[in-house]
N, C-alpha and C. Protein backbone atom coordinates (compact mmCIF):
# COMPACT_ATOMS: atom_id res chain seq x y z
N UNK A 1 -36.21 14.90 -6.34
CA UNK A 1 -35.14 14.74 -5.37
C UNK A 1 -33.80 14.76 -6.09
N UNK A 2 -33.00 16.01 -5.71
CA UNK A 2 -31.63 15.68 -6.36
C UNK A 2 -30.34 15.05 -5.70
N UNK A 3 -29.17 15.13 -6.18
CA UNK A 3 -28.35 13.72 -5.60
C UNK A 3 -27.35 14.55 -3.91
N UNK A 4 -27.76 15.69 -4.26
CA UNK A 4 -27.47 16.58 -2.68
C UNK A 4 -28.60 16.76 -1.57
N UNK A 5 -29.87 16.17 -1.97
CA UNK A 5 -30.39 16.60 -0.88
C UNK A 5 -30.67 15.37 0.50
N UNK A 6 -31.42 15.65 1.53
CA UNK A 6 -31.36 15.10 2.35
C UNK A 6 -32.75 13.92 2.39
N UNK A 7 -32.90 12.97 2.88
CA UNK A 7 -33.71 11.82 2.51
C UNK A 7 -35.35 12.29 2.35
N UNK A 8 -36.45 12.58 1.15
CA UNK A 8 -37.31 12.29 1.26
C UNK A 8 -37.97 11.74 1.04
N UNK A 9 -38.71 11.47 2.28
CA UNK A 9 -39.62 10.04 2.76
C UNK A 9 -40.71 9.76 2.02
N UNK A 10 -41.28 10.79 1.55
CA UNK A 10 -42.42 10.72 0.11
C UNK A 10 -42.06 9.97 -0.74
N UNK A 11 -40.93 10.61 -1.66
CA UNK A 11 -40.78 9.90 -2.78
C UNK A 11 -40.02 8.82 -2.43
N UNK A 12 -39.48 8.02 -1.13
CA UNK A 12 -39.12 6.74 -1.14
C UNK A 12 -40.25 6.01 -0.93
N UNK A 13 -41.21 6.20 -0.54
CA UNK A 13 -42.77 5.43 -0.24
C UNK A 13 -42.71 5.22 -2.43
N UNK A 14 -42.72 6.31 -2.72
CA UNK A 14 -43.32 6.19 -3.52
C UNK A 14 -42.12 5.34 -4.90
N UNK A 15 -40.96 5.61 -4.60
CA UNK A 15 -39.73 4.92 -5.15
C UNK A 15 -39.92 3.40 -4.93
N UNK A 16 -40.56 2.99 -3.89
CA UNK A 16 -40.46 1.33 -3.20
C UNK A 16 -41.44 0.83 -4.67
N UNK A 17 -42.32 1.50 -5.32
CA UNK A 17 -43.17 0.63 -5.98
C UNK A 17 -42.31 0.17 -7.56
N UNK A 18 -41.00 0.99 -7.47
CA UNK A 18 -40.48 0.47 -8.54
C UNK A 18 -39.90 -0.90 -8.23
N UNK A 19 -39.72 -1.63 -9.23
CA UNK A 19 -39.20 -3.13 -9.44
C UNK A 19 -37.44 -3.23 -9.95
N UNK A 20 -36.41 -2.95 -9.04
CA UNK A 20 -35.26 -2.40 -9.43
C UNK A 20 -34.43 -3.39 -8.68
N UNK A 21 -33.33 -3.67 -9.79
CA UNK A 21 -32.40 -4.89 -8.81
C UNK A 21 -30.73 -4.15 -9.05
N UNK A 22 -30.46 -3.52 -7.76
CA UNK A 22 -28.95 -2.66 -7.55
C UNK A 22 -27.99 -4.49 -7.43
N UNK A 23 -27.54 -3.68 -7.62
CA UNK A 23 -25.64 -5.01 -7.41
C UNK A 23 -25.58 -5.18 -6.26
N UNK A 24 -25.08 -6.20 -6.31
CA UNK A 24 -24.37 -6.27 -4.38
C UNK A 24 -23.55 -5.50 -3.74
N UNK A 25 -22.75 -4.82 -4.50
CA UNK A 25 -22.06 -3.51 -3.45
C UNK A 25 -22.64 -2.51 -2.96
N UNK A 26 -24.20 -2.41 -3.34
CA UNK A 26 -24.99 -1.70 -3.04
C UNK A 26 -26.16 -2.07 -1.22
N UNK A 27 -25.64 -3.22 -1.23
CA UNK A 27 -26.07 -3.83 0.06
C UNK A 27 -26.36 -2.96 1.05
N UNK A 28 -26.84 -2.90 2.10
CA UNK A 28 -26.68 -2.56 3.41
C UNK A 28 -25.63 -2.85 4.30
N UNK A 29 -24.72 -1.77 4.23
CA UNK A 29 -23.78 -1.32 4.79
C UNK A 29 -22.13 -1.53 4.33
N UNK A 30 -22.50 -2.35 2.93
CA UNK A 30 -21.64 -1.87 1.85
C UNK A 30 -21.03 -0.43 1.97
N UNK A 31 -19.52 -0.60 2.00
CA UNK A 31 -19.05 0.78 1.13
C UNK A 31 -18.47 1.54 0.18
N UNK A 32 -18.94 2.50 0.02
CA UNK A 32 -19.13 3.20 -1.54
C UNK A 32 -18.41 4.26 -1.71
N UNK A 33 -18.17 4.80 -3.08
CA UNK A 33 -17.59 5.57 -3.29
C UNK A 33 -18.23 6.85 -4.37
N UNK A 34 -18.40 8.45 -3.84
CA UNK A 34 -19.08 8.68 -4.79
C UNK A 34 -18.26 9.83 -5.26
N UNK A 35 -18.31 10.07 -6.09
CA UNK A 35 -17.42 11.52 -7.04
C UNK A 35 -17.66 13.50 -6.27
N UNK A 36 -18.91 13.00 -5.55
CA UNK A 36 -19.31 14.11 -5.10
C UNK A 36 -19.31 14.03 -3.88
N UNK A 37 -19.44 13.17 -3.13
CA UNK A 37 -19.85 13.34 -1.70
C UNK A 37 -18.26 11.96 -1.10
N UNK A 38 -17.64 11.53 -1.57
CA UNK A 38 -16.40 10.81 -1.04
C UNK A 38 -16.73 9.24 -0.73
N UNK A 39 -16.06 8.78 0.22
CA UNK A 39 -16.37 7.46 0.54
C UNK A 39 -17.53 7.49 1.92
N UNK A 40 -18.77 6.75 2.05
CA UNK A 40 -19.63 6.47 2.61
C UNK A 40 -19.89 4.82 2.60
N UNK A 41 -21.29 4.61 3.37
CA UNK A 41 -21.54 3.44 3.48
C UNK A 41 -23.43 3.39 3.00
N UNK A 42 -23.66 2.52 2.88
CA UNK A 42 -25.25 2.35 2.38
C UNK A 42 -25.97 2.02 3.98
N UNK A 43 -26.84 2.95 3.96
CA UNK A 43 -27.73 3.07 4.80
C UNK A 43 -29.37 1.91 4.17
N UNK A 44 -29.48 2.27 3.19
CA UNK A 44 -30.93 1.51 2.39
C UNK A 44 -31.28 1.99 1.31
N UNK A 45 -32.17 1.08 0.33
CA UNK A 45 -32.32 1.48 -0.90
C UNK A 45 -33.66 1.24 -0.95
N UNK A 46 -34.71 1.22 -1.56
CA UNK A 46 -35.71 1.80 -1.83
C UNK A 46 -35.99 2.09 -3.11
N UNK A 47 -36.40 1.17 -3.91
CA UNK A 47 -36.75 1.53 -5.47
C UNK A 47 -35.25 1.97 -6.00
N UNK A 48 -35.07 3.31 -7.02
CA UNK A 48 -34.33 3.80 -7.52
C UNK A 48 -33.14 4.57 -6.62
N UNK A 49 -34.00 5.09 -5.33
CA UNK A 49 -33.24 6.06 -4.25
C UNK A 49 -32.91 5.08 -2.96
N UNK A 50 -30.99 5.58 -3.48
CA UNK A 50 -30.37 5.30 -2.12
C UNK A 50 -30.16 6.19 -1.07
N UNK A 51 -29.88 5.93 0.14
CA UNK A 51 -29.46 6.31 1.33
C UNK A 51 -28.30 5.93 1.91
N UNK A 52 -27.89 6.88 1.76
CA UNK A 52 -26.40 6.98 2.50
C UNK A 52 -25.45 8.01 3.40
N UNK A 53 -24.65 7.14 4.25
CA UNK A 53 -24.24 7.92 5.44
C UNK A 53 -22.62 8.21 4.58
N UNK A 54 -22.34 9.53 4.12
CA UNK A 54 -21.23 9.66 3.67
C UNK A 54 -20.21 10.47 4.96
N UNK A 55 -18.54 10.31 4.98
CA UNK A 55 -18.05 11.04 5.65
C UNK A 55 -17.98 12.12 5.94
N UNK A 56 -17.98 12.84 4.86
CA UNK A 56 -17.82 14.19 4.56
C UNK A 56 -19.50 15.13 5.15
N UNK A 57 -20.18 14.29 4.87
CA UNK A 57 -21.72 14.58 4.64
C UNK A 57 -21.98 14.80 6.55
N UNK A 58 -22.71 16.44 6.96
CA UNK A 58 -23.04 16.21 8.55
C UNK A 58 -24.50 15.38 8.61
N UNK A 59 -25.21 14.67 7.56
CA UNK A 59 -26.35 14.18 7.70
C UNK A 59 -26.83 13.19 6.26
N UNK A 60 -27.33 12.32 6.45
CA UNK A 60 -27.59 11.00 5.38
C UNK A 60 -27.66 11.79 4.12
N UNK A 61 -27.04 10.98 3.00
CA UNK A 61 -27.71 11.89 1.61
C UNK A 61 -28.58 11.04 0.65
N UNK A 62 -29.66 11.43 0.01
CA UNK A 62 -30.47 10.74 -0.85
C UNK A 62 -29.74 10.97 -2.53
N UNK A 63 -29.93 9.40 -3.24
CA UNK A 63 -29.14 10.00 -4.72
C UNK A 63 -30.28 8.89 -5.79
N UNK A 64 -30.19 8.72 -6.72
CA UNK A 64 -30.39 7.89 -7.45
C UNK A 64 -29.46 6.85 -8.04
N UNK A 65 -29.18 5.92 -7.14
CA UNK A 65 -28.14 5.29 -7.84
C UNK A 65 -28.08 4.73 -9.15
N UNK A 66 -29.42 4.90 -9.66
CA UNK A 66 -29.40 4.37 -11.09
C UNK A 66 -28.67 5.16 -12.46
N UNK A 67 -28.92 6.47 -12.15
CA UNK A 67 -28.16 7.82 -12.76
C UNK A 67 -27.02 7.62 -12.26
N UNK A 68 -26.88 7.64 -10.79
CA UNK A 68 -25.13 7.72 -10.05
C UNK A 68 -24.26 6.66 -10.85
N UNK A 69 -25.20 5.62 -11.02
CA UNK A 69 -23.69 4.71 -11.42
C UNK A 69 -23.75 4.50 -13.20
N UNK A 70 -24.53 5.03 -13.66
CA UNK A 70 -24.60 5.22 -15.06
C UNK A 70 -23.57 6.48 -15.56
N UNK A 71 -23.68 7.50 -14.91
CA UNK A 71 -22.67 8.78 -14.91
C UNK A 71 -21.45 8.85 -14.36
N UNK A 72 -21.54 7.23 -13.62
CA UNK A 72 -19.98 7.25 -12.63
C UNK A 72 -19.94 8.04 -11.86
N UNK A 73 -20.83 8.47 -11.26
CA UNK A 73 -20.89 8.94 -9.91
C UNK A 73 -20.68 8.11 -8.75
N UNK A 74 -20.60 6.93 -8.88
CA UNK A 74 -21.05 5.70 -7.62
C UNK A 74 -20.07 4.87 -8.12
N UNK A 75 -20.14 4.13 -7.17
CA UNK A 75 -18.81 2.88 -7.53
C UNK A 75 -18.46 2.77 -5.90
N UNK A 76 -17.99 0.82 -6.20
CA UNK A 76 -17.70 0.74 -5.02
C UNK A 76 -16.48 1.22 -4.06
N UNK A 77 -16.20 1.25 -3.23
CA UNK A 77 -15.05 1.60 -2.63
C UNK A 77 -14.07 1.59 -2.90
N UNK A 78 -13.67 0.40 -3.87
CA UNK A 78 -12.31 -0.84 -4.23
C UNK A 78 -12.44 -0.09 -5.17
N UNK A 79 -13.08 0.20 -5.90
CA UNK A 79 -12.93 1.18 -7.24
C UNK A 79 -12.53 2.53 -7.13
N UNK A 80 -12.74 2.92 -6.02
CA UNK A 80 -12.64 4.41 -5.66
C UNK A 80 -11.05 5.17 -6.22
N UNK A 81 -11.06 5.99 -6.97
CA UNK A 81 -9.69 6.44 -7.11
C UNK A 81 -8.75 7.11 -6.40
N UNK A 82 -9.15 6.39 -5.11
CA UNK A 82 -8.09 7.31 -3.91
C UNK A 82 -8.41 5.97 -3.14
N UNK A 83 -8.64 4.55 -3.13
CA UNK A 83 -8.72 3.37 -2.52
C UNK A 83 -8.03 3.26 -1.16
N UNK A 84 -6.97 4.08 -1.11
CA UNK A 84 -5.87 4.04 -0.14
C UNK A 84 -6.79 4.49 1.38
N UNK A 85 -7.71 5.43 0.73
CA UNK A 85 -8.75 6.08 2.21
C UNK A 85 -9.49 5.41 2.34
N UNK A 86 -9.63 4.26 2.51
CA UNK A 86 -10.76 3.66 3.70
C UNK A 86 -10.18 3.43 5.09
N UNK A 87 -10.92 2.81 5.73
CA UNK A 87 -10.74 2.84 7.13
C UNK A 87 -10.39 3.58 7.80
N UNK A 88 -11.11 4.79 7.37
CA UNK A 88 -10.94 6.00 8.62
C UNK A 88 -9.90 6.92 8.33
N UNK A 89 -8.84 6.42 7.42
CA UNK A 89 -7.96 7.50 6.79
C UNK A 89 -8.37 8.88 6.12
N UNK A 90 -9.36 8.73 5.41
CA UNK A 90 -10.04 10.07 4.66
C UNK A 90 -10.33 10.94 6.07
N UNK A 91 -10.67 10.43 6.81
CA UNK A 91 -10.82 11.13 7.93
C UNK A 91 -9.66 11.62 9.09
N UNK A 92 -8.63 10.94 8.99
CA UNK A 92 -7.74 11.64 9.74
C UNK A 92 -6.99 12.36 8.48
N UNK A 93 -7.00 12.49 7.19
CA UNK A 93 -6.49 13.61 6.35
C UNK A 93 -6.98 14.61 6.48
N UNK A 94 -8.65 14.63 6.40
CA UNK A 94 -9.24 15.85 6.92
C UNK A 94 -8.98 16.21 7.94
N UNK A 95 -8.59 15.86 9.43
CA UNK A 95 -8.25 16.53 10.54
C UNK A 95 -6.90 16.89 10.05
N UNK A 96 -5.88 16.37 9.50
CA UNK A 96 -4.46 16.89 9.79
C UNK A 96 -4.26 18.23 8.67
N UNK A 97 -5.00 18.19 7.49
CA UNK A 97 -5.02 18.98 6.58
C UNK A 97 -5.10 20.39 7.08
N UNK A 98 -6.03 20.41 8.40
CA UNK A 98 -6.09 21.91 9.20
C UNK A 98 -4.94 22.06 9.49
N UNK A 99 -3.89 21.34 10.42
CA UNK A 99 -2.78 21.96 10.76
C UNK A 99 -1.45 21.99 9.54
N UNK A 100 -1.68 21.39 8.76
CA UNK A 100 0.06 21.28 7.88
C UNK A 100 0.14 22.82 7.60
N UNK A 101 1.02 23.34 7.61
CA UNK A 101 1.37 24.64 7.22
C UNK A 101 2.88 24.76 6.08
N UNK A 102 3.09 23.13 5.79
CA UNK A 102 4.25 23.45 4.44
C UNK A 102 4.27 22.32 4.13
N UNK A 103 4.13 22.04 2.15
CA UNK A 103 4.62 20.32 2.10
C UNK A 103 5.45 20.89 0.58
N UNK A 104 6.09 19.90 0.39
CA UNK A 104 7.30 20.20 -0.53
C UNK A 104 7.53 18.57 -0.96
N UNK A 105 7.72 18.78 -2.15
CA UNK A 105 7.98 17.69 -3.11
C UNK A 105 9.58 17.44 -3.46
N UNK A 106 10.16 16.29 -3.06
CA UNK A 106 11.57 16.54 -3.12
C UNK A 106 11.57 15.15 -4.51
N UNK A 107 12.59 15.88 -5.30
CA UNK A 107 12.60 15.64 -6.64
C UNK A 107 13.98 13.86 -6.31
N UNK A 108 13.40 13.05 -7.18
CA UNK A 108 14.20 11.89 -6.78
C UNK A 108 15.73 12.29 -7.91
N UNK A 109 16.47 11.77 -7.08
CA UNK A 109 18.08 12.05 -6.76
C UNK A 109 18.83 10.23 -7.46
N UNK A 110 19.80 10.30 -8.36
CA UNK A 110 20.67 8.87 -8.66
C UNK A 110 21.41 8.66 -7.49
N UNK A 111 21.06 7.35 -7.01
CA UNK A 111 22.00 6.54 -6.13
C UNK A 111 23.32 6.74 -6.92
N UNK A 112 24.40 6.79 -5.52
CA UNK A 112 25.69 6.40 -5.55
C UNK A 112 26.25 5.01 -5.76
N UNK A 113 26.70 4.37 -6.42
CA UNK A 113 26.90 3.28 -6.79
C UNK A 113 28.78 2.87 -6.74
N UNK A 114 29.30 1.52 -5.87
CA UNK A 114 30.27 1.03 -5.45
C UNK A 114 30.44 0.28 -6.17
N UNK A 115 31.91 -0.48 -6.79
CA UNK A 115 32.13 -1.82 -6.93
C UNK A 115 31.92 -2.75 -5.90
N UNK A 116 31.56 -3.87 -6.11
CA UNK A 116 31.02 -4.72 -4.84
C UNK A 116 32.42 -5.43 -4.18
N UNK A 117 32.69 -5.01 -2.60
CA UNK A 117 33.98 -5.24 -2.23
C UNK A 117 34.52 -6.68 -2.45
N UNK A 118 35.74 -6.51 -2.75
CA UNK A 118 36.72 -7.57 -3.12
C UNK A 118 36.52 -8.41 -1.98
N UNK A 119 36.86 -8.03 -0.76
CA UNK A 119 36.70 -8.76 0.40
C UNK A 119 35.33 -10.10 0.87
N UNK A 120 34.71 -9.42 -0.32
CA UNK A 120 33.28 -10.70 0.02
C UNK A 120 33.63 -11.65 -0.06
N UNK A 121 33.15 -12.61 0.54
CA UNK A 121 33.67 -14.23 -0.10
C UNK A 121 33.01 -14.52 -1.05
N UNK A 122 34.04 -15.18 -2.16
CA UNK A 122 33.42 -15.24 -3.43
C UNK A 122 32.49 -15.80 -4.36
N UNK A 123 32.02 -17.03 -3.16
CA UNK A 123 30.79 -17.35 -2.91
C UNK A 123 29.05 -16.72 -3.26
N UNK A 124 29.72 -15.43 -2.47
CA UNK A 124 28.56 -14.61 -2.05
C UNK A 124 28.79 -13.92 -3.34
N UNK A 125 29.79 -12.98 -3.88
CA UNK A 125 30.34 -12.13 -5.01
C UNK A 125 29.62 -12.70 -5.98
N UNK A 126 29.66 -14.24 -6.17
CA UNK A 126 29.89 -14.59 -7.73
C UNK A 126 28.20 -15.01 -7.76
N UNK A 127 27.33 -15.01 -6.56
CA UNK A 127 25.91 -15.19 -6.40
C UNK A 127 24.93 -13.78 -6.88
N UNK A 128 26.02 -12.70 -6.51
CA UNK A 128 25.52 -11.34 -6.48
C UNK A 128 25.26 -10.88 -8.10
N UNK A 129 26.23 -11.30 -8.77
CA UNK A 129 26.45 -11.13 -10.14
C UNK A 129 25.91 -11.93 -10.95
N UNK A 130 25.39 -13.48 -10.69
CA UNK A 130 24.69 -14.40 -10.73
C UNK A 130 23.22 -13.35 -10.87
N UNK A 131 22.72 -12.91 -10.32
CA UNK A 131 21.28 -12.30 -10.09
C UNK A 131 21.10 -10.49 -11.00
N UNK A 132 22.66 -10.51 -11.37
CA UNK A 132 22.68 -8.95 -11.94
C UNK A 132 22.69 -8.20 -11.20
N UNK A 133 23.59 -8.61 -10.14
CA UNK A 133 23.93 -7.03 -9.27
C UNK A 133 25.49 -7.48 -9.33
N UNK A 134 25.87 -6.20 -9.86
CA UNK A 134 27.52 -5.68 -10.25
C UNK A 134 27.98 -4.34 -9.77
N UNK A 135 27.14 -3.86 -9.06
CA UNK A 135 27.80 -2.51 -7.79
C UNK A 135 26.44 -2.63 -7.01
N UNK A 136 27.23 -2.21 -5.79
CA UNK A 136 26.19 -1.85 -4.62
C UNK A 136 25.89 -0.59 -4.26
N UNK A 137 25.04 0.05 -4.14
CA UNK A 137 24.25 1.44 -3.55
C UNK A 137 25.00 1.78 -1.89
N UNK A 138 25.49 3.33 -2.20
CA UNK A 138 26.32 3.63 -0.83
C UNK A 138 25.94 2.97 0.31
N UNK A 139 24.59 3.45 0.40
CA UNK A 139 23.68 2.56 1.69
C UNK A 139 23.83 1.27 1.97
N UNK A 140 24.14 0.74 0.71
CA UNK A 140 24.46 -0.97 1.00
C UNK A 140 25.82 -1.18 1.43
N UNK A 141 26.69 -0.31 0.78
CA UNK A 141 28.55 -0.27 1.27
C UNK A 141 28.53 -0.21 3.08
N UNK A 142 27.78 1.16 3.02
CA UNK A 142 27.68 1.99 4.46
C UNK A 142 27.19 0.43 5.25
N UNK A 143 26.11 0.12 5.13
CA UNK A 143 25.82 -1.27 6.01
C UNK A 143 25.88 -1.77 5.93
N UNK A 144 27.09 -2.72 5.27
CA UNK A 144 27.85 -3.95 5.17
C UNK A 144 28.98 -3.40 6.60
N UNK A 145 29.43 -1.97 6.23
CA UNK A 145 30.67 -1.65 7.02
C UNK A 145 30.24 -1.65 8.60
N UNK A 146 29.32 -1.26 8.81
CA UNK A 146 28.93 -0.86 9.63
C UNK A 146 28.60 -2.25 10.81
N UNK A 147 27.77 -3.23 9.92
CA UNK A 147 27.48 -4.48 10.93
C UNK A 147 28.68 -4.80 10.81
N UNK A 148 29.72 -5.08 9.98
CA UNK A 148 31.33 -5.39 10.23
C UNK A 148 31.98 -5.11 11.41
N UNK A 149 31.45 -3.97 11.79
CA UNK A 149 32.08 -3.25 12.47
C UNK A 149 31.29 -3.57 14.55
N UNK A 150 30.14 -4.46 14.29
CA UNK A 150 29.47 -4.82 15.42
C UNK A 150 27.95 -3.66 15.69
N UNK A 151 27.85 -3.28 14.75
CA UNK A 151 26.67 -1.59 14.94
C UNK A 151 25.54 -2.21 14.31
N UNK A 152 24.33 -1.82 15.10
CA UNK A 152 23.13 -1.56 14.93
C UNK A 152 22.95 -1.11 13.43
N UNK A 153 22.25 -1.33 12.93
CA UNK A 153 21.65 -0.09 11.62
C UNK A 153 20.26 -0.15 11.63
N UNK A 154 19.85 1.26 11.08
CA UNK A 154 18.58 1.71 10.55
C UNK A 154 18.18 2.14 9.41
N UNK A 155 17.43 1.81 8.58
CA UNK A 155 17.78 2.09 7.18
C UNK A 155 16.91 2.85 6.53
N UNK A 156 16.65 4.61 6.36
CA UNK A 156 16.04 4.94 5.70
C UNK A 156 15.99 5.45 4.43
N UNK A 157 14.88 4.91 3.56
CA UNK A 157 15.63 5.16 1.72
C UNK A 157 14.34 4.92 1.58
N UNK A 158 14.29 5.30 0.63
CA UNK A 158 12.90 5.35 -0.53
C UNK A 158 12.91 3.81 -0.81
N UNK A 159 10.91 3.57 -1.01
CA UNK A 159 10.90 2.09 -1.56
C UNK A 159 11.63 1.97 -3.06
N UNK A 160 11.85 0.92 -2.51
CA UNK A 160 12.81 0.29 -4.31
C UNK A 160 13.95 0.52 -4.00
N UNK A 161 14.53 0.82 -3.01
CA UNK A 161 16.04 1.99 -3.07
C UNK A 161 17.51 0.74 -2.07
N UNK A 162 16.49 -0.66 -2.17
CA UNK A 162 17.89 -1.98 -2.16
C UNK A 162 17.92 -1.95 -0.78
N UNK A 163 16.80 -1.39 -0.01
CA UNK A 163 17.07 -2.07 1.41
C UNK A 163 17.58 -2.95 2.31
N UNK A 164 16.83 -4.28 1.56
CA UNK A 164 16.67 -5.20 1.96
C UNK A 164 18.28 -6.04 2.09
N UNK A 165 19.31 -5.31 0.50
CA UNK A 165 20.00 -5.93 0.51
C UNK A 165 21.37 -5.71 1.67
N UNK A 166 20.86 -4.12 3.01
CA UNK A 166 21.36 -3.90 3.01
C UNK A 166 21.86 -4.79 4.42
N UNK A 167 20.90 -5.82 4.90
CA UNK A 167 20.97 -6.55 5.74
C UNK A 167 21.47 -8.16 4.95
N UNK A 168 20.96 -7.89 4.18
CA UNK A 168 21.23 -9.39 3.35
C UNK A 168 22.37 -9.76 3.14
N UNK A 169 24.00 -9.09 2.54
CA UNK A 169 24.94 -9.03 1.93
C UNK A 169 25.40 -9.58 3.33
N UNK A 170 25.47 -8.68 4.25
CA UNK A 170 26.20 -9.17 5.73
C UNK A 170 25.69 -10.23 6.09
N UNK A 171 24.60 -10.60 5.88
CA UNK A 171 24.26 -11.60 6.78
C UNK A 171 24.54 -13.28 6.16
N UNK A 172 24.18 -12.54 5.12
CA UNK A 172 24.54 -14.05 3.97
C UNK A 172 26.71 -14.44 3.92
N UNK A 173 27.24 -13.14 4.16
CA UNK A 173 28.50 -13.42 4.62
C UNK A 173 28.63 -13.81 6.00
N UNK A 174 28.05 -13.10 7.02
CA UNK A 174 28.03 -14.14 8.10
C UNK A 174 27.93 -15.36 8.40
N UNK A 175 26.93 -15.62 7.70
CA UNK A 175 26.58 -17.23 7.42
C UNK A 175 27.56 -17.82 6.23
N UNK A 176 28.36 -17.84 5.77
CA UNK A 176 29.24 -18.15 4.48
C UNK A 176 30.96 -17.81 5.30
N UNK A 177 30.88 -17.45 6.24
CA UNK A 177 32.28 -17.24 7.00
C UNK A 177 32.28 -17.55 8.71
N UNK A 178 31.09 -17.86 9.12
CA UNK A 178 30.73 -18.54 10.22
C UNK A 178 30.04 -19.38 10.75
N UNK A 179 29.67 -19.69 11.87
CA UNK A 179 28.61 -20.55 11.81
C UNK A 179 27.21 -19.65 12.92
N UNK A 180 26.82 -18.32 11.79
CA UNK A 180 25.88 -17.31 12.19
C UNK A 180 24.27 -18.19 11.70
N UNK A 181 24.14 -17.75 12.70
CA UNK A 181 22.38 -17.68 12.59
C UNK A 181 21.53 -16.74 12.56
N UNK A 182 20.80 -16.37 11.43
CA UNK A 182 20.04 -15.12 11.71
C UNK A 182 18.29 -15.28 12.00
N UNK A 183 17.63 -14.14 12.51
CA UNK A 183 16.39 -14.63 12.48
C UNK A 183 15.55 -13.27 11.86
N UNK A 184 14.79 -13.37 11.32
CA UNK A 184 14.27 -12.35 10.64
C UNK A 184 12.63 -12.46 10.52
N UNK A 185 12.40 -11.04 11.09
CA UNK A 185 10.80 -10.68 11.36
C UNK A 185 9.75 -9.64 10.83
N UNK A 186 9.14 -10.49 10.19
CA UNK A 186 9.25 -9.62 8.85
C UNK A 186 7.46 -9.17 9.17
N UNK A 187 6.32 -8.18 8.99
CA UNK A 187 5.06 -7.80 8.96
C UNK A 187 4.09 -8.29 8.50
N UNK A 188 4.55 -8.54 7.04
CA UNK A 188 3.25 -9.15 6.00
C UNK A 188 4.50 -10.61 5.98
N UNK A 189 2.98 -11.73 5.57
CA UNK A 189 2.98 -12.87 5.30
C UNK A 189 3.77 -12.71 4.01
N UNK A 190 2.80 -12.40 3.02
CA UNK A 190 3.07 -12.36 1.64
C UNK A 190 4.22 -11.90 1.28
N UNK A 191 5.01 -10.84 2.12
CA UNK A 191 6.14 -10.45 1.96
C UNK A 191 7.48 -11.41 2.35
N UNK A 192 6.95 -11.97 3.75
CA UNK A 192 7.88 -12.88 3.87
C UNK A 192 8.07 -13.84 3.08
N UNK A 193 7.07 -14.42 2.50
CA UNK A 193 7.25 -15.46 1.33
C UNK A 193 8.21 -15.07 0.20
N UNK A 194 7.96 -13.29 0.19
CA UNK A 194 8.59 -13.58 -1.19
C UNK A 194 10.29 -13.25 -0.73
N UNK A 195 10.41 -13.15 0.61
CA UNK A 195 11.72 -12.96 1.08
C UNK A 195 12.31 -14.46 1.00
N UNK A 196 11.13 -15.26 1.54
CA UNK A 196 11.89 -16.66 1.31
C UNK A 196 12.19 -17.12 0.18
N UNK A 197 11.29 -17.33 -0.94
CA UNK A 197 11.91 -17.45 -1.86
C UNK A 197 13.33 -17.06 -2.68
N UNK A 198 13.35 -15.68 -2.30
CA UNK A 198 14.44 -15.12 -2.80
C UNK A 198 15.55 -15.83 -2.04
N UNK A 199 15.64 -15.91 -0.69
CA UNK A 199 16.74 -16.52 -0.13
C UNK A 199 17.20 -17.81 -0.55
N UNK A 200 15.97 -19.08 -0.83
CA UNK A 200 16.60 -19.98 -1.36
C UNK A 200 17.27 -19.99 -3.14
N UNK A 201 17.00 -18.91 -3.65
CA UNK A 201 17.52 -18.68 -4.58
C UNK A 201 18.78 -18.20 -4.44
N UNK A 202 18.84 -17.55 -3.64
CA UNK A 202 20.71 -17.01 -3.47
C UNK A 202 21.35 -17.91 -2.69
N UNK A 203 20.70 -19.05 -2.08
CA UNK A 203 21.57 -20.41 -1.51
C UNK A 203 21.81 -21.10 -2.23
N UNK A 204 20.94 -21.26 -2.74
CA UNK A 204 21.30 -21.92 -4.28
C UNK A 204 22.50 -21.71 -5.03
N UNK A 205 22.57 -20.42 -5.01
CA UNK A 205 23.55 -19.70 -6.17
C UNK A 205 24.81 -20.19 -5.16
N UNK A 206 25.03 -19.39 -4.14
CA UNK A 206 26.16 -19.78 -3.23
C UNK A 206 26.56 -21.46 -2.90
N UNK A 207 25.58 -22.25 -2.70
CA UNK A 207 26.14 -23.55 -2.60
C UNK A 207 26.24 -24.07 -3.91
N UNK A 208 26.24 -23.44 -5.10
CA UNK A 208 26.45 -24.01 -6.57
C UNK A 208 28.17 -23.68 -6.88
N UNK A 209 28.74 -22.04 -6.12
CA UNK A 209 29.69 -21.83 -6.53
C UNK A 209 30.65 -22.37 -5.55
């Protein structure tokens, strides 16, 4: 039986008499990852030969996982070197992959970089520089001016590209020149935490100066 073909039932009768102990990611209904056939799930094992329902695959495939994961053929999901496709993603790439008809790689570009306006209160200024920021990114100028100005913003930029600060600067002057309240709603837990933290660190800084 080789690691493409489809389940036979002979040699798993006859596979059961081996005495073989697979890992736990190998469970029933564990999912897996294989070099040849993509991400799947374990159907049953049987001595040396597994069974498995892979995506890609229109019908179960039989392998030896004892070879598979000795050759690195097998591995669990979390290991998989494309991890990002589980849950059904590998599968809507394969549907969209039929229609794309152009993709293009746009080469990353240096931010524009401002002195940080005089006008801040210096509070906020001398907190900013406090943390090692000594110019602000256009995007951050642009939406400081902009909520100044009473406007909505939307902010699109590459991750890493100071988003965050671009709500932060205004708002932390709002609050430092009024008596503003903001409320902020953020997706992930973990993220918000580390938003909080950061904030009491720049209150810090501001109620120190």
């Amino acid at each position: 039986m080789n690691s493409n073909s489809i389940p036979n039932y002979a040699a798993l009768i006859k596979a059961s008499k081996e005495h073989l102990h697979p890992p736990d990611w190998l469970a029933t209904g564990k999912s897996i990852y294989s070099t040849k056939h993509g991400l799947g799930e374990v159907v049953g094992i049987i001595g040396s030969q597994l069974v498995a329902n892979f995506r890609k695959e229109n019908q179960p495939i039989s392998l030896n996982w004892v070879s598979a994961i000795a050759s690195q053929e097998l591995m669990p999901s979390s290991e998989s070197p494309q991890p990002f496709l589980g849950a059904g993603f590998e599968e809507i790439g394969l549907g969209l992959a039929e229609t794309i008809a152009y993709t293009e790689t746009i080469p990353p570009i240096d931010g524009t970089l401002y002195p940080i306006p005089d006008d801040l209160p210096i509070a906020l200024s001398n907190s900013l520089k406090a943390v090692g920021i000594e110019q602000i990114y256009s995007h951050q100028l642009e939406s400081l001016q902009a909520v100044r100005q009473g406007k909505n913003i939307c902010i699109l930029t590459p991750t890493a590209s100071g988003k965050t600060w671009c709500f932060n600067i205004p708002i932390l002057e709002s609050c430092l020149t009024s008596n503003a309240t903001a409320l902020y709603l953020w997706c992930k837990y973990k993220s918000m935490q580390q938003v909080l933290v950061s904030w009491h660190e720049r209150c810090s800084i501001c109620k120190q100066k």
